[in-house]
C-alpha atoms as a PDB file:
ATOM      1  CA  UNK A   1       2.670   6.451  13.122  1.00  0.00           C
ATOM      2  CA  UNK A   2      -0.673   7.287  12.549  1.00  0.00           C
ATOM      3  CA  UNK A   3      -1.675  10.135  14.868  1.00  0.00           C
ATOM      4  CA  UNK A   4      -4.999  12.175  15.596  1.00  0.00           C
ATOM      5  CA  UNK A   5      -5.803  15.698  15.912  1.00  0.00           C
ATOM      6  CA  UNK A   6      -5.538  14.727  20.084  1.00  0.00           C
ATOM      7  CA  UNK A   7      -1.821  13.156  19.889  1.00  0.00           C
ATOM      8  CA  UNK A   8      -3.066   9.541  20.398  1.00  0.00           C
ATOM      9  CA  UNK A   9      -1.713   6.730  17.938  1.00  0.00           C
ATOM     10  CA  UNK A  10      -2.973   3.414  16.751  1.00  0.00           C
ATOM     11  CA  UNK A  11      -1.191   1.327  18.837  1.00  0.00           C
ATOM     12  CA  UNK A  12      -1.095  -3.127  18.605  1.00  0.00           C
ATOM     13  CA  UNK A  13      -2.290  -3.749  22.454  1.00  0.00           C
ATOM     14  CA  UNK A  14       0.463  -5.397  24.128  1.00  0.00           C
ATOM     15  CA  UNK A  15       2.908  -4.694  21.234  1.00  0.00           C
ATOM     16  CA  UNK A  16       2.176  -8.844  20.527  1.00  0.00           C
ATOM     17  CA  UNK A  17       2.297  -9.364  16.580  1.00  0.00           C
ATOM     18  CA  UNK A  18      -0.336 -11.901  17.238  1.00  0.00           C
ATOM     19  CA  UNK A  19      -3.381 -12.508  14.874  1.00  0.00           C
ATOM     20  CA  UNK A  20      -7.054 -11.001  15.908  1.00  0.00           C
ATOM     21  CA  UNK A  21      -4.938  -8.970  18.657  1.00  0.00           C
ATOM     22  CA  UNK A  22      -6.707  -5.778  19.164  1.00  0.00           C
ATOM     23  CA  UNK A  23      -6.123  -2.796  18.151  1.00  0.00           C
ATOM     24  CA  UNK A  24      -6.035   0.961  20.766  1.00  0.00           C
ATOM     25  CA  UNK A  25      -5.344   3.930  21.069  1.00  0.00           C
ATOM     26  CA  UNK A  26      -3.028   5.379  23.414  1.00  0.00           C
ATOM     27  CA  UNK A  27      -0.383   8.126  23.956  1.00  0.00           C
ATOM     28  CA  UNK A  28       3.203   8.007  21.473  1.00  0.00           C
ATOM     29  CA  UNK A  29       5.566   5.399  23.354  1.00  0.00           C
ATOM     30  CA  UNK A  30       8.141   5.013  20.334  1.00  0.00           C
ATOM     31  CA  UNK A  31       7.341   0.957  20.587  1.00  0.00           C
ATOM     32  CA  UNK A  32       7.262  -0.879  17.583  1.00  0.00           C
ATOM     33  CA  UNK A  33       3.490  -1.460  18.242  1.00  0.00           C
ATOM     34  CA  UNK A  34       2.710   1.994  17.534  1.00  0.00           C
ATOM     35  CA  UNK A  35       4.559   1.917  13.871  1.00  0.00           C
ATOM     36  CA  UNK A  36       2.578   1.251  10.692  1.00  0.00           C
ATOM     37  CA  UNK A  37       3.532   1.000   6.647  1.00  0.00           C
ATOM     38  CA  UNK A  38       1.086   1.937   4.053  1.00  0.00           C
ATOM     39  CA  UNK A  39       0.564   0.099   1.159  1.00  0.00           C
ATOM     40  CA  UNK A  40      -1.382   1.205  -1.676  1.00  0.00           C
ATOM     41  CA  UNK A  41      -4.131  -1.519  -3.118  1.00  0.00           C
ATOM     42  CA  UNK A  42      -2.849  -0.985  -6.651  1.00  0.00           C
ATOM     43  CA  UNK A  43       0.946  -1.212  -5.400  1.00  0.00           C
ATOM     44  CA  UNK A  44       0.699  -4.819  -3.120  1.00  0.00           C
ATOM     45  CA  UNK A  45       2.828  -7.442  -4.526  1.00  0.00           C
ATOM     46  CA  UNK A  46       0.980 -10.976  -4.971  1.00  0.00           C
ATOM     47  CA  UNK A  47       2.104 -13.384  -2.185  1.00  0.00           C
ATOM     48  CA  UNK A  48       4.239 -15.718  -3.744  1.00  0.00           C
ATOM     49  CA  UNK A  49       3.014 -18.459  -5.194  1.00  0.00           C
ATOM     50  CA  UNK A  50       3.980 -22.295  -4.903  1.00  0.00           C
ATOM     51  CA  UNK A  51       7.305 -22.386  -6.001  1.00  0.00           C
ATOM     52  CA  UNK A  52       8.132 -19.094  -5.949  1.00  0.00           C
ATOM     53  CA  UNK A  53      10.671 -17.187  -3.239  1.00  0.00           C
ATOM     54  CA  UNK A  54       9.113 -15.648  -0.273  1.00  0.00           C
ATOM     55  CA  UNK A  55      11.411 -12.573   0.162  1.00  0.00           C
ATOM     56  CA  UNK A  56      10.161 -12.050   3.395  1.00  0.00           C
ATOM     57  CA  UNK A  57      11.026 -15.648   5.228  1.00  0.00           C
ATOM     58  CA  UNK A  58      13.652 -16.761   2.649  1.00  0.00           C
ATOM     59  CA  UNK A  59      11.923 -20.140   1.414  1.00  0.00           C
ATOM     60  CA  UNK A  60      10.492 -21.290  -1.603  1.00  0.00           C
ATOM     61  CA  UNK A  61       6.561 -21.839  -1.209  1.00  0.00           C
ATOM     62  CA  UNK A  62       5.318 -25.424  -1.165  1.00  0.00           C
ATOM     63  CA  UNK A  63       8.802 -26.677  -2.209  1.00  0.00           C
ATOM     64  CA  UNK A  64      10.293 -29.807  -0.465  1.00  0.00           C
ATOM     65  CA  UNK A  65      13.168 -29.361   1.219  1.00  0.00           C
ATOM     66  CA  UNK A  66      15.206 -30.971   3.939  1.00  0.00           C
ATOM     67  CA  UNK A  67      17.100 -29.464   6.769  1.00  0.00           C
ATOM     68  CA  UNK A  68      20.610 -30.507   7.427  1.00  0.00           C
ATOM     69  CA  UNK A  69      22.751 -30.486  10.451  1.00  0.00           C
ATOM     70  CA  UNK A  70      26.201 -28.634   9.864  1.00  0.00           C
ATOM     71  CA  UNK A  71      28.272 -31.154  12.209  1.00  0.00           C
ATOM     72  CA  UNK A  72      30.476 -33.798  10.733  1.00  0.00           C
ATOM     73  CA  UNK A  73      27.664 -36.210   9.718  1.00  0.00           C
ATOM     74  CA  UNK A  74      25.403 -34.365   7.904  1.00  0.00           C
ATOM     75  CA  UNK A  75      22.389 -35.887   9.822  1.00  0.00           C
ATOM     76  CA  UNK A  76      18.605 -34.418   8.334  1.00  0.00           C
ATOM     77  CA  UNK A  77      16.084 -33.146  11.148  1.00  0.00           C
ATOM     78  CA  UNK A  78      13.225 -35.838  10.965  1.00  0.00           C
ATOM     79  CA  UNK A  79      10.521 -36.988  13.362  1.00  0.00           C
ATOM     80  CA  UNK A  80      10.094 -40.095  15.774  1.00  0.00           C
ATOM     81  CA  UNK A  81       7.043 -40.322  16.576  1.00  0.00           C
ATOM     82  CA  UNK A  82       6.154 -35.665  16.748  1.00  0.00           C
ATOM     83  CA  UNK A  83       9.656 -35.191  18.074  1.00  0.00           C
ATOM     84  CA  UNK A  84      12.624 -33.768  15.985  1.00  0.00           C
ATOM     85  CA  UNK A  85      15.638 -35.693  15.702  1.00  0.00           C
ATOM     86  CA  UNK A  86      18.252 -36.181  13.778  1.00  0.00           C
ATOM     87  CA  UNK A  87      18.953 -39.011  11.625  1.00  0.00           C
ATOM     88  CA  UNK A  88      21.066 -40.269   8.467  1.00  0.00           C
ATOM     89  CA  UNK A  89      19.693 -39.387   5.444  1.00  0.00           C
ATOM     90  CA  UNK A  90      17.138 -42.446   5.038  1.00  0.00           C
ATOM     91  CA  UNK A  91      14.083 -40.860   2.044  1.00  0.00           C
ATOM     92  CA  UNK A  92      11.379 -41.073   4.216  1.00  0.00           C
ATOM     93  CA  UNK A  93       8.582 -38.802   4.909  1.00  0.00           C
ATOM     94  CA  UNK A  94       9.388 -37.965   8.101  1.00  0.00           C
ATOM     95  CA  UNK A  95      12.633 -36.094   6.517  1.00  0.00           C
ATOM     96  CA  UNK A  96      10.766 -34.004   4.276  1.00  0.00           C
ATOM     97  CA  UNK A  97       9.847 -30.048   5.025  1.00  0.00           C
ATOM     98  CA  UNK A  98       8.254 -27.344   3.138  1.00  0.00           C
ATOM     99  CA  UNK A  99       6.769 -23.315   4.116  1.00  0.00           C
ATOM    100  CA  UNK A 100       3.119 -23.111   3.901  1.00  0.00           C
ATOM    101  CA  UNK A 101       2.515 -19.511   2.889  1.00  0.00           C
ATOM    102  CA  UNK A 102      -0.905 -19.200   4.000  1.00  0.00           C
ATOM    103  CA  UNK A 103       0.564 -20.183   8.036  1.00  0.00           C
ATOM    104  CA  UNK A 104       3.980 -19.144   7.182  1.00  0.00           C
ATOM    105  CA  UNK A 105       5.582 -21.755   8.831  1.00  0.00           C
ATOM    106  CA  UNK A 106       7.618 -25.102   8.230  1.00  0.00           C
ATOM    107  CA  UNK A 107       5.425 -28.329   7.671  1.00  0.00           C
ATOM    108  CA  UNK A 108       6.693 -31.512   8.028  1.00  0.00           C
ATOM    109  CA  UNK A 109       5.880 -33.670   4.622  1.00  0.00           C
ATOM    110  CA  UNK A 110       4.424 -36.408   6.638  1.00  0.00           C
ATOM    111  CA  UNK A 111       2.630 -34.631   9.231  1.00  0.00           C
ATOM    112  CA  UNK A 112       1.221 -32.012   6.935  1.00  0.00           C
ATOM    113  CA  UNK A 113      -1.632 -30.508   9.276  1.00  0.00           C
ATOM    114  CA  UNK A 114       1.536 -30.016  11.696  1.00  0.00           C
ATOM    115  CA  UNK A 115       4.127 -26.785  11.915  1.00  0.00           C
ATOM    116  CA  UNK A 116       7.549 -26.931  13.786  1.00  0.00           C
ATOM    117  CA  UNK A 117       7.298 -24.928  16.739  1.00  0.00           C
ATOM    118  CA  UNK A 118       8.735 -23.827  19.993  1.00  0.00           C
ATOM    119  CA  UNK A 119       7.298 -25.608  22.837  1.00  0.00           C
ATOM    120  CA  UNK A 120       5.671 -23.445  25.712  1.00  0.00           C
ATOM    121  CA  UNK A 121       4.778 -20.438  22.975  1.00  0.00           C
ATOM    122  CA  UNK A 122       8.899 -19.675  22.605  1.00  0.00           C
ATOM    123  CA  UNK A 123       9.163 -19.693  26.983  1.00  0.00           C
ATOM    124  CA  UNK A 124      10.901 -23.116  26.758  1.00  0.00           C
ATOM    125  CA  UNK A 125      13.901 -24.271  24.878  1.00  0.00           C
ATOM    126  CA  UNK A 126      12.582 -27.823  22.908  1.00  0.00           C
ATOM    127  CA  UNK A 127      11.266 -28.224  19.657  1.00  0.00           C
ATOM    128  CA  UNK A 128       8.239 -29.672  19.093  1.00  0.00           C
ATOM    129  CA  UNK A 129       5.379 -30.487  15.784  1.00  0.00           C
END
């Protein structure tokens, strides 16, 4: 925590890990919010480059992968039309991921302006690009 001669912390407003979210001051709560690291210019890694392991979010950047369903068929997540599906393994586009590191998210290969998400900002339970 980072606290001033008054007892009031930097605190994330909302505890939301959002980008641009602003930033207050307020009185300790123990939230998450309120809890910083310091890292020292001369000490931050690099972000990993294409090719290279993010630590972080456990993918390879830029690195084509596909992703595999674990029941008896082995189907591949790909897309009809923007919604995820599964199909048999067929080599096109649509079956094709990768992690942008810049958005940190998964891009589909033939949709690549597009990330997988969570429809309804996480609040519903269907996946959409």
């Amino acid at each position: 925590m980072l606290v001033n001669d008054k007892g009031k912390v930097m605190t994330i407003q909302g505890d939301f890990d959002q980008e641009n979210r602003n930033i207050i001051v307020e009185n300790k709560n123990g939230k998450i919010g309120q809890t910083w690291e310091i890292v020292y210019a001369d000490e931050m890694p690099d972000p990993p480059k294409k090719g290279e392991m993010n630590p972080d979010w456990g993918f390879k950047v830029g690195v084509p992968f596909h992703i595999v369903s674990n029941l008896g068929q082995g189907r591949y997540l790909d897309l009809v039309g923007n919604t995820p599906v599964i199909k048999t393994r067929n080599g096109f586009p649509s079956q094709g991921w990768w992690f942008d590191q810049r958005t940190r998210t998964i891009k589909s290969w033939r949709t690549r302006s597009y990330s997988l998400a969570i429809n309804g900002n996480g609040k519903r339970n269907d996946l959409i690009i």
